[in-house]
N, C-alpha and C. Protein backbone atom coordinates (compact mmCIF):
# COMPACT_ATOMS: atom_id res chain seq x y z
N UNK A 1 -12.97 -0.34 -22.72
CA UNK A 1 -12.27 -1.36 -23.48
C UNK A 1 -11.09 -1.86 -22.64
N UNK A 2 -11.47 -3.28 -22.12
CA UNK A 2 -10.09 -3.48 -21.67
C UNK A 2 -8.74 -4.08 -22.22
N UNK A 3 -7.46 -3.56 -21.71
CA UNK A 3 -6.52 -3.75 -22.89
C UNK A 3 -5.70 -5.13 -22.26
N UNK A 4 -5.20 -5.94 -22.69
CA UNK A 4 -4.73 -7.23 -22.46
C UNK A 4 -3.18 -6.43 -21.90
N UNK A 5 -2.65 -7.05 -20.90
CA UNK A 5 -0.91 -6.97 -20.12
C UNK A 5 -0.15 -6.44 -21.46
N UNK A 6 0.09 -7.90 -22.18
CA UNK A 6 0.87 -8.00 -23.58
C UNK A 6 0.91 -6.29 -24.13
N UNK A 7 -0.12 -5.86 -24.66
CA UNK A 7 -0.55 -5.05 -25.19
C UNK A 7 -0.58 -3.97 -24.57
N UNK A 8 -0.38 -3.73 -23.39
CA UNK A 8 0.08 -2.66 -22.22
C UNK A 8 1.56 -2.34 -22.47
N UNK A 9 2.12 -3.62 -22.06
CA UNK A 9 3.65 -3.29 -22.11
C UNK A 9 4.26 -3.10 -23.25
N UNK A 10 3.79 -3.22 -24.96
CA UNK A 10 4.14 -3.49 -25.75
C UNK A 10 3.56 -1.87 -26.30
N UNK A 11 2.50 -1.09 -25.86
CA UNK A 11 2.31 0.43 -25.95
C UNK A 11 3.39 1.16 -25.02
N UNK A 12 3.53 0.49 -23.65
CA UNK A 12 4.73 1.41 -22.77
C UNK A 12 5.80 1.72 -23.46
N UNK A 13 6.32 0.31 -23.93
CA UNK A 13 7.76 -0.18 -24.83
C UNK A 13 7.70 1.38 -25.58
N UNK A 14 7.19 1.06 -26.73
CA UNK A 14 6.85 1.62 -27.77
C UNK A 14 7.29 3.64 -27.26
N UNK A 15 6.43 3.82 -26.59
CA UNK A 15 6.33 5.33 -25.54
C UNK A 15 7.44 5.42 -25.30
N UNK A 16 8.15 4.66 -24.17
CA UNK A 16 9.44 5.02 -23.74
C UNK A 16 10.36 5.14 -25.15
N UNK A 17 10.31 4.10 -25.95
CA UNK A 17 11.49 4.69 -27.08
C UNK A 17 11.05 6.41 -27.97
N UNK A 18 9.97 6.55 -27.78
CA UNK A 18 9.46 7.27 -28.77
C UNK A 18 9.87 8.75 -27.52
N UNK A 19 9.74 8.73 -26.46
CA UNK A 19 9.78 9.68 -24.96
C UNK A 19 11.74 9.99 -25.62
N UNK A 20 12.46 8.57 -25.67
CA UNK A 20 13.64 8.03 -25.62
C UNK A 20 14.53 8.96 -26.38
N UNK A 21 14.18 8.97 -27.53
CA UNK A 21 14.82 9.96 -29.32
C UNK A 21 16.11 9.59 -29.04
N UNK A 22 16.71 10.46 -29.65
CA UNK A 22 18.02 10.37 -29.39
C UNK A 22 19.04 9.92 -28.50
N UNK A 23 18.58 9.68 -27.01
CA UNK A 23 19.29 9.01 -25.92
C UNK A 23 19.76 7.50 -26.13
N UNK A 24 20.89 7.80 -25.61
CA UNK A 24 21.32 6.19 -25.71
C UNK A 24 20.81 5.44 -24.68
N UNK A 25 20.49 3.99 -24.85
CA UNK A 25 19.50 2.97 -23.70
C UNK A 25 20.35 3.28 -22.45
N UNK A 26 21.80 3.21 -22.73
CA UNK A 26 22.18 3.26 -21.39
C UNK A 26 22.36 4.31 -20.64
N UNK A 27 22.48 5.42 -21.42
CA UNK A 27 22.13 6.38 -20.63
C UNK A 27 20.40 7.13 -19.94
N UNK A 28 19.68 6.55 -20.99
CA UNK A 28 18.35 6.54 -20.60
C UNK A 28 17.74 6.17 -18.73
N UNK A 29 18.97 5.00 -18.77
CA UNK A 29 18.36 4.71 -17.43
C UNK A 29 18.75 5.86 -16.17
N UNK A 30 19.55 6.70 -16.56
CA UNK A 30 20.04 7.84 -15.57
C UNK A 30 18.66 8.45 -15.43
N UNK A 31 17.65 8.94 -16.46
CA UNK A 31 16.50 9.70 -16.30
C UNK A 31 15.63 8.81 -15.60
N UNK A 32 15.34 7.58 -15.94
CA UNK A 32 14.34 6.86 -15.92
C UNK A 32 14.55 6.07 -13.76
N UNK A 33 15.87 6.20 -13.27
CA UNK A 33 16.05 6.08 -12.39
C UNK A 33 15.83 7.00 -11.07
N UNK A 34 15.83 8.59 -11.79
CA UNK A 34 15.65 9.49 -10.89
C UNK A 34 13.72 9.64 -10.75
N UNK A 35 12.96 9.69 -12.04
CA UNK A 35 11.83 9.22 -11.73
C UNK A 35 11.14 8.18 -10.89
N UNK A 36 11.94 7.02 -11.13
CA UNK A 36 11.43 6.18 -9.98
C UNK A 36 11.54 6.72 -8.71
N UNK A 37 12.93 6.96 -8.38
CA UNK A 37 13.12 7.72 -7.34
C UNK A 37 12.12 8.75 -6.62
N UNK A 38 12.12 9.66 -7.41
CA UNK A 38 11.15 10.70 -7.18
C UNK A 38 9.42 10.26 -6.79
N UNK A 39 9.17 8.87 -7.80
CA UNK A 39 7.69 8.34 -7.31
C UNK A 39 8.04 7.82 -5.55
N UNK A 40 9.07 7.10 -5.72
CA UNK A 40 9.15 6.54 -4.56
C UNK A 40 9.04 7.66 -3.19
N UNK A 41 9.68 8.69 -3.45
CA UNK A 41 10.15 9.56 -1.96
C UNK A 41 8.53 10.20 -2.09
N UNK A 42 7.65 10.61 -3.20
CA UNK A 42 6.37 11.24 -3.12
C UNK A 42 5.59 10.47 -2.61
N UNK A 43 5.54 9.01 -2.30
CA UNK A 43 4.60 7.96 -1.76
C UNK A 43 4.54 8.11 -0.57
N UNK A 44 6.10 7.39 -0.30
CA UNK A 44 6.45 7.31 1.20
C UNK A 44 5.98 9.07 1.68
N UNK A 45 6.38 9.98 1.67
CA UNK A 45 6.11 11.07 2.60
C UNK A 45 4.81 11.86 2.18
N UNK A 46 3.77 11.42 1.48
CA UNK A 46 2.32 11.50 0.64
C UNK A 46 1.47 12.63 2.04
N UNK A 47 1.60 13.49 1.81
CA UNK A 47 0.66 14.45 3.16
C UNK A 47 1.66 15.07 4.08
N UNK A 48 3.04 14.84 4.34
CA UNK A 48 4.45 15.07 4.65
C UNK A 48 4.95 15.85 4.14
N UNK A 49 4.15 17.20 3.80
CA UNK A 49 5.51 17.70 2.76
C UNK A 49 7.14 18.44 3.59
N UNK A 50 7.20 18.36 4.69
CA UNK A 50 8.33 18.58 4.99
C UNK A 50 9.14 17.07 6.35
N UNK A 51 8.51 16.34 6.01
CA UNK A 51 8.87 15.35 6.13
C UNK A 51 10.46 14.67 6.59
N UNK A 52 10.94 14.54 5.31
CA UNK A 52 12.52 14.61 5.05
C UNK A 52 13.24 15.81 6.22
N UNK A 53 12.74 17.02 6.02
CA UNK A 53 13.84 17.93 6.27
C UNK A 53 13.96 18.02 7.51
N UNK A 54 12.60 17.97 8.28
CA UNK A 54 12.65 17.69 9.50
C UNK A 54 12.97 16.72 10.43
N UNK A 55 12.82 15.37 9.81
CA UNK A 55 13.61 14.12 10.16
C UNK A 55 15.59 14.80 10.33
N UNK A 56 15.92 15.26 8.95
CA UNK A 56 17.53 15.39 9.02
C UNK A 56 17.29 16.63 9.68
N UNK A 57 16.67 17.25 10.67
CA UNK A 57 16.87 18.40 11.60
C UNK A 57 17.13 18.10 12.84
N UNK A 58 16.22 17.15 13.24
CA UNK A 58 15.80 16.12 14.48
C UNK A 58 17.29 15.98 14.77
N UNK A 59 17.94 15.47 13.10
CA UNK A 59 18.92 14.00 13.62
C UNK A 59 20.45 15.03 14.08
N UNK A 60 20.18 16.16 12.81
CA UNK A 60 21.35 17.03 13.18
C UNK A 60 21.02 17.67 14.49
N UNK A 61 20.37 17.73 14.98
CA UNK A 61 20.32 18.70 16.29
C UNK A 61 20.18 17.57 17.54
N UNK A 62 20.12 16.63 17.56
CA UNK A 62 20.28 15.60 18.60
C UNK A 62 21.87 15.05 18.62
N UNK A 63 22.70 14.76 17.79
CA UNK A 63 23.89 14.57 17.45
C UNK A 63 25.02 15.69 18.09
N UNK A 64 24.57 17.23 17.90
CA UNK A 64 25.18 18.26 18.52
C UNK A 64 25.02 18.19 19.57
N UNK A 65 23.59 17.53 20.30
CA UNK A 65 23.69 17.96 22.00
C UNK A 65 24.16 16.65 22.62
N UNK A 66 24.46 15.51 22.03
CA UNK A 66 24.59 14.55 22.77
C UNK A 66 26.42 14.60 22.18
């Protein structure tokens, strides 16, 4: 069954307030920002899992010898 956009975003809506309870909207976006976050850094380094740490190892240990 396919579901029309409208009707996508208007079930998301719905979810996020219901996910939401008690939080205030504006503070909501503190959670809802670190998730993005978190999708974002799992994409970019996807098969990388040490990725990050070794990049800031590289950078700290080139910085000390130069």
């Amino acid at each position: 069954m396919a579901v029309k956009k409208s009707e996508l975003y208007s079930m998301l809506w719905e979810a996020c307030n219901k996910l939401r309870g008690g939080v205030e909207p504006a503070r909501y976006k503190d959670y809802v920002l670190v998730l993005l976050f978190h999708k974002y850094v799992s994409e970019k380094y996807k098969g990388q899992p040490y990725a990050m740490i070794l990049s800031r190892l590289v950078d700290t240990f080139s910085s000390r010898i130069l």
